[in-house]
PDB file of N, CA and C in Angstrom:
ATOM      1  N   UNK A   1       2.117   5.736   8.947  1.00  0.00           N
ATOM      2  CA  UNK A   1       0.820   5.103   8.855  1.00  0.00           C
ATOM      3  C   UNK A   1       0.740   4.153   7.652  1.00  0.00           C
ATOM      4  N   UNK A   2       1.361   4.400   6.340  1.00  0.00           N
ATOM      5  CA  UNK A   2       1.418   3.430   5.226  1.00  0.00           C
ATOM      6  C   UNK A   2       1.891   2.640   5.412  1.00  0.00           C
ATOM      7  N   UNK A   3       3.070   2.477   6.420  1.00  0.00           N
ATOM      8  CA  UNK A   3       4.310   1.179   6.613  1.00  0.00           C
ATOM      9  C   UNK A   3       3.139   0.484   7.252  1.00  0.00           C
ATOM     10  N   UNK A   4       2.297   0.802   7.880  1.00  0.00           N
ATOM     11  CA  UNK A   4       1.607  -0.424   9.098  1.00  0.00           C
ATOM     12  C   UNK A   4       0.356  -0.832   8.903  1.00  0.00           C
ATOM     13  N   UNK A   5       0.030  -0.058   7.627  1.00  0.00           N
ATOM     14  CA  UNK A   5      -1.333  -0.609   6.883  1.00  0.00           C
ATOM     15  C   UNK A   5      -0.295  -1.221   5.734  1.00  0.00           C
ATOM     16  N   UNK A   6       0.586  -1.230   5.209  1.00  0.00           N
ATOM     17  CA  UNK A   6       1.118  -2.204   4.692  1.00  0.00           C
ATOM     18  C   UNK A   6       1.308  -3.785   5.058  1.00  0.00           C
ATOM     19  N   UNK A   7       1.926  -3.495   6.391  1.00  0.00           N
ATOM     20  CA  UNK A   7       2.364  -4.704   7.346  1.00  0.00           C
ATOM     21  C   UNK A   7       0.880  -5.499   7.248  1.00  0.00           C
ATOM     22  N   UNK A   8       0.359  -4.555   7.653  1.00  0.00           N
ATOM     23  CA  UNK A   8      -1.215  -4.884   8.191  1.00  0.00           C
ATOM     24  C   UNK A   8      -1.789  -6.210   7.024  1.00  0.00           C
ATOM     25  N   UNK A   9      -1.452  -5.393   5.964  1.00  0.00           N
ATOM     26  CA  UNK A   9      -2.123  -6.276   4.595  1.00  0.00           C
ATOM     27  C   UNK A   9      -1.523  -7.469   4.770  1.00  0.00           C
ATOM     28  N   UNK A  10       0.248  -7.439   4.264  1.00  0.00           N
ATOM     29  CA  UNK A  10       1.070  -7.949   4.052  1.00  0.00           C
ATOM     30  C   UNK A  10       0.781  -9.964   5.875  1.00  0.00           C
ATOM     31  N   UNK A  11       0.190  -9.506   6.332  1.00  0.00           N
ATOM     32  CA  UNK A  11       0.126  -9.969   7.761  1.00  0.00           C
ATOM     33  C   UNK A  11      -1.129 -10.988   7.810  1.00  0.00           C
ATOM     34  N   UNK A  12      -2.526 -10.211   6.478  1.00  0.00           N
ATOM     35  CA  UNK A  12      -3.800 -10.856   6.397  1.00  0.00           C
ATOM     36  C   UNK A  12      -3.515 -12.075   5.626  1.00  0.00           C
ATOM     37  N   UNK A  13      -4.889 -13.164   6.126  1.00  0.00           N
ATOM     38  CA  UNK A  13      -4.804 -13.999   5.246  1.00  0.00           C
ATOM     39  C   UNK A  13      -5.636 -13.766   4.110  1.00  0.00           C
ATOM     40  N   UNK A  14      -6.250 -12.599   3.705  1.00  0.00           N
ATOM     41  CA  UNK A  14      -6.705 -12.772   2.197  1.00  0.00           C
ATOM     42  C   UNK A  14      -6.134 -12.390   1.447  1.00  0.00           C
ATOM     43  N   UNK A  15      -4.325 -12.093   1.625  1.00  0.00           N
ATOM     44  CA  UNK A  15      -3.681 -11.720   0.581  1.00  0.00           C
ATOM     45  C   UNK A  15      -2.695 -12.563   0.285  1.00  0.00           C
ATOM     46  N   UNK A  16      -1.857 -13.307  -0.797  1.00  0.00           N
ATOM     47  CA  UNK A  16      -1.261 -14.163  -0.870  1.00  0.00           C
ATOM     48  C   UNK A  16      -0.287 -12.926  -0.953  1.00  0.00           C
ATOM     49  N   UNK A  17      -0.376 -12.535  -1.737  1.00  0.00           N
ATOM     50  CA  UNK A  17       1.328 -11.348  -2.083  1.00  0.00           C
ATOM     51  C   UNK A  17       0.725  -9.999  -1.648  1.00  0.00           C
ATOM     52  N   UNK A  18       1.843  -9.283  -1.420  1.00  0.00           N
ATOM     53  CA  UNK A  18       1.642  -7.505  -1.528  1.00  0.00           C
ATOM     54  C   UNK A  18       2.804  -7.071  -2.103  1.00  0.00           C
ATOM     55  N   UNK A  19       2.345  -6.059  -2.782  1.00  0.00           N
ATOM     56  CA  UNK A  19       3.852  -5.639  -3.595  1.00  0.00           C
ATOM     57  C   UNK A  19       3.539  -4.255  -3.653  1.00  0.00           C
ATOM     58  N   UNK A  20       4.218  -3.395  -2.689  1.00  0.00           N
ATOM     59  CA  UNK A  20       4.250  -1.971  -2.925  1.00  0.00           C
ATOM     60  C   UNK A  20       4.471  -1.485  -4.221  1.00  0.00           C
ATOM     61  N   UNK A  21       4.138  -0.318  -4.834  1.00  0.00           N
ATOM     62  CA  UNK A  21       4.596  -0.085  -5.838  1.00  0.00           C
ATOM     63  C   UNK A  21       5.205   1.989  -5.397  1.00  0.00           C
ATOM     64  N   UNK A  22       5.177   2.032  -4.610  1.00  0.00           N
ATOM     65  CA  UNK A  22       6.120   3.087  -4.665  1.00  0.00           C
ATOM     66  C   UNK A  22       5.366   4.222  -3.463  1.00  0.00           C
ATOM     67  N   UNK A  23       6.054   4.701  -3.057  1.00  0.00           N
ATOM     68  CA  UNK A  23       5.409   5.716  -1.799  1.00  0.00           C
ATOM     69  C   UNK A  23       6.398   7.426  -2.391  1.00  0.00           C
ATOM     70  N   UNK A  24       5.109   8.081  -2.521  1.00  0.00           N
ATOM     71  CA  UNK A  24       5.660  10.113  -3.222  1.00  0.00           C
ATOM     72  C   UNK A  24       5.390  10.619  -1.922  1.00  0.00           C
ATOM     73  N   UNK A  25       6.122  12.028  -1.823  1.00  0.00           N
ATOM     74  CA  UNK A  25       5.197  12.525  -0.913  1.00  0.00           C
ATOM     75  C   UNK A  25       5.307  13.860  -1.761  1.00  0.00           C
ATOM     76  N   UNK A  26       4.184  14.892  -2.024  1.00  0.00           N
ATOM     77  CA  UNK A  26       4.438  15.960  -2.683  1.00  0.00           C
ATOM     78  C   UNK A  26       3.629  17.302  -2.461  1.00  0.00           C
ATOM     79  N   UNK A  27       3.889  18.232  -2.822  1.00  0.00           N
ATOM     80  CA  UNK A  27       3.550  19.510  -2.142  1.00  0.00           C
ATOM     81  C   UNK A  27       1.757  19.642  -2.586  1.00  0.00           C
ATOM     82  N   UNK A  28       0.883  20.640  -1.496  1.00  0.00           N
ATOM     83  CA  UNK A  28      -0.386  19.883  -1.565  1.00  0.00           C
ATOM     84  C   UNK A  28      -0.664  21.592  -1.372  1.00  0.00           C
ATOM     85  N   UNK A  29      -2.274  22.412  -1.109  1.00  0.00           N
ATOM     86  CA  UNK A  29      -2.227  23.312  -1.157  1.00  0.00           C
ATOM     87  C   UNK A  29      -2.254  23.679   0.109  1.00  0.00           C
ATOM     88  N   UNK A  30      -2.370  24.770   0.761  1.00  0.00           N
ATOM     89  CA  UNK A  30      -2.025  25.240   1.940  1.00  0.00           C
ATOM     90  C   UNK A  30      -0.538  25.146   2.847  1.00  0.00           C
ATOM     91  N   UNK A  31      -0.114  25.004   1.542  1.00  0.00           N
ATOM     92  CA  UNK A  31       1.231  24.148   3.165  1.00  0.00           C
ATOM     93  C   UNK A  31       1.672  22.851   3.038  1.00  0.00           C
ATOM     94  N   UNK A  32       0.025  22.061   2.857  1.00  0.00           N
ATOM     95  CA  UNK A  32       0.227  20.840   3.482  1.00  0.00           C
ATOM     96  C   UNK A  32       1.166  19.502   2.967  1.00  0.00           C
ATOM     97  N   UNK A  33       0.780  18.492   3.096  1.00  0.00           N
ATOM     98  CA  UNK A  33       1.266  17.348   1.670  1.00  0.00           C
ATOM     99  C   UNK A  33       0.942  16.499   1.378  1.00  0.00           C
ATOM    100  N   UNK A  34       0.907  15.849   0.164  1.00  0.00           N
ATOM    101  CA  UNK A  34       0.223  14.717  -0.210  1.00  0.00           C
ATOM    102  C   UNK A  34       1.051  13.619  -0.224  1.00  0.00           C
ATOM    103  N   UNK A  35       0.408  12.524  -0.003  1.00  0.00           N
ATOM    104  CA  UNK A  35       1.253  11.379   0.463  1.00  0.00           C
ATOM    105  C   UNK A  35       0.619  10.496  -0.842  1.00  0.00           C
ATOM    106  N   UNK A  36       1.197   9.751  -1.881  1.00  0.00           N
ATOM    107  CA  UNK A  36       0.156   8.928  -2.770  1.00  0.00           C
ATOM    108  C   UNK A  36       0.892   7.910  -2.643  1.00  0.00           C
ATOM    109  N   UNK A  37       0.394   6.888  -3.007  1.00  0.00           N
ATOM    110  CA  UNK A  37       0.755   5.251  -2.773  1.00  0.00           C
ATOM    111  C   UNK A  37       0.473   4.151  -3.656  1.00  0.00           C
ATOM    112  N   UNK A  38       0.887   2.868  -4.055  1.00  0.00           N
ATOM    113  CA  UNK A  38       0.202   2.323  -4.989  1.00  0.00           C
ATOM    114  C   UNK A  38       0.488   0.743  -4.525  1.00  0.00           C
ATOM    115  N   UNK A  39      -0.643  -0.323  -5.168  1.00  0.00           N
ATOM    116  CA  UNK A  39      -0.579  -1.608  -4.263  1.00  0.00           C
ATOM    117  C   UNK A  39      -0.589  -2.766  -5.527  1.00  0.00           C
ATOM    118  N   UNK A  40      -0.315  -3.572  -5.219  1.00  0.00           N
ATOM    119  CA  UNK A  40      -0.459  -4.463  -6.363  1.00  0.00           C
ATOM    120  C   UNK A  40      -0.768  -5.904  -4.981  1.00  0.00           C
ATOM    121  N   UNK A  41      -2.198  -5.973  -4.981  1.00  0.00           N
ATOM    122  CA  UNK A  41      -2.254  -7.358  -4.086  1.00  0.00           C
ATOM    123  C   UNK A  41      -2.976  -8.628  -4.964  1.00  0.00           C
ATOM    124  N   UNK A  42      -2.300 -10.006  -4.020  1.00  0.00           N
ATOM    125  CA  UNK A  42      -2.993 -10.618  -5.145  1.00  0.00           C
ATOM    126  C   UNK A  42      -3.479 -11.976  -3.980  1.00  0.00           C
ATOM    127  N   UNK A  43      -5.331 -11.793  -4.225  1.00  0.00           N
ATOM    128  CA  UNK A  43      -6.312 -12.855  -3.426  1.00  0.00           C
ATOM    129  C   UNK A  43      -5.673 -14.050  -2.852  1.00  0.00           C
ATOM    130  N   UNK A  44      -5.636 -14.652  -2.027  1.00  0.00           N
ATOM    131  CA  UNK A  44      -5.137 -15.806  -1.198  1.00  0.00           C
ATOM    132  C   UNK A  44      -6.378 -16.804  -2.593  1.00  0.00           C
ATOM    133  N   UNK A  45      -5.671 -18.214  -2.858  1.00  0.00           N
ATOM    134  CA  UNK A  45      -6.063 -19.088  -2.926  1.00  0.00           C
ATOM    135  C   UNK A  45      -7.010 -18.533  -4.982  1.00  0.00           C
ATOM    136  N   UNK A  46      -6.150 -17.214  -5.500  1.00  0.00           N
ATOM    137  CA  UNK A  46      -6.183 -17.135  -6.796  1.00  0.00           C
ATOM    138  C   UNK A  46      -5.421 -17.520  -7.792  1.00  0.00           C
ATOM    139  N   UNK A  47      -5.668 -17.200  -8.934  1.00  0.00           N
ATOM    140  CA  UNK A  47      -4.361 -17.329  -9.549  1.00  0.00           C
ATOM    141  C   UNK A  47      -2.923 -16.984  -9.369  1.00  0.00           C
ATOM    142  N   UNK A  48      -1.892 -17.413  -9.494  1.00  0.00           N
ATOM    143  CA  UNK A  48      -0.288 -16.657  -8.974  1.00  0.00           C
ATOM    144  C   UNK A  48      -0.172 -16.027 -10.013  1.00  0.00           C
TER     145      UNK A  48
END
């Protein structure tokens, strides 16, 4: 699901750049897991 809301961004025109900054995945309570993520985007038609 992150790869394609990535794409997704990476695809819009209000983003000039996307720059992942790293995908964890780590133990969560019950079992489950946490997925955390981080973005560095930068506005179409801002500063570079």
């Amino acid at each position: 699901m992150i790869y394609g809301f990535l794409r997704d961004l990476e695809q819009s025109k209000f983003f000039s750049q996307v720059k992942p900054e790293g995908i964890t995945r780590a133990p969560s309570a019950g079992g489950s897991h946490r997925t955390q993520f981080g973005l560095t985007l930068t506005l179409a038609g801002g500063p570079a």
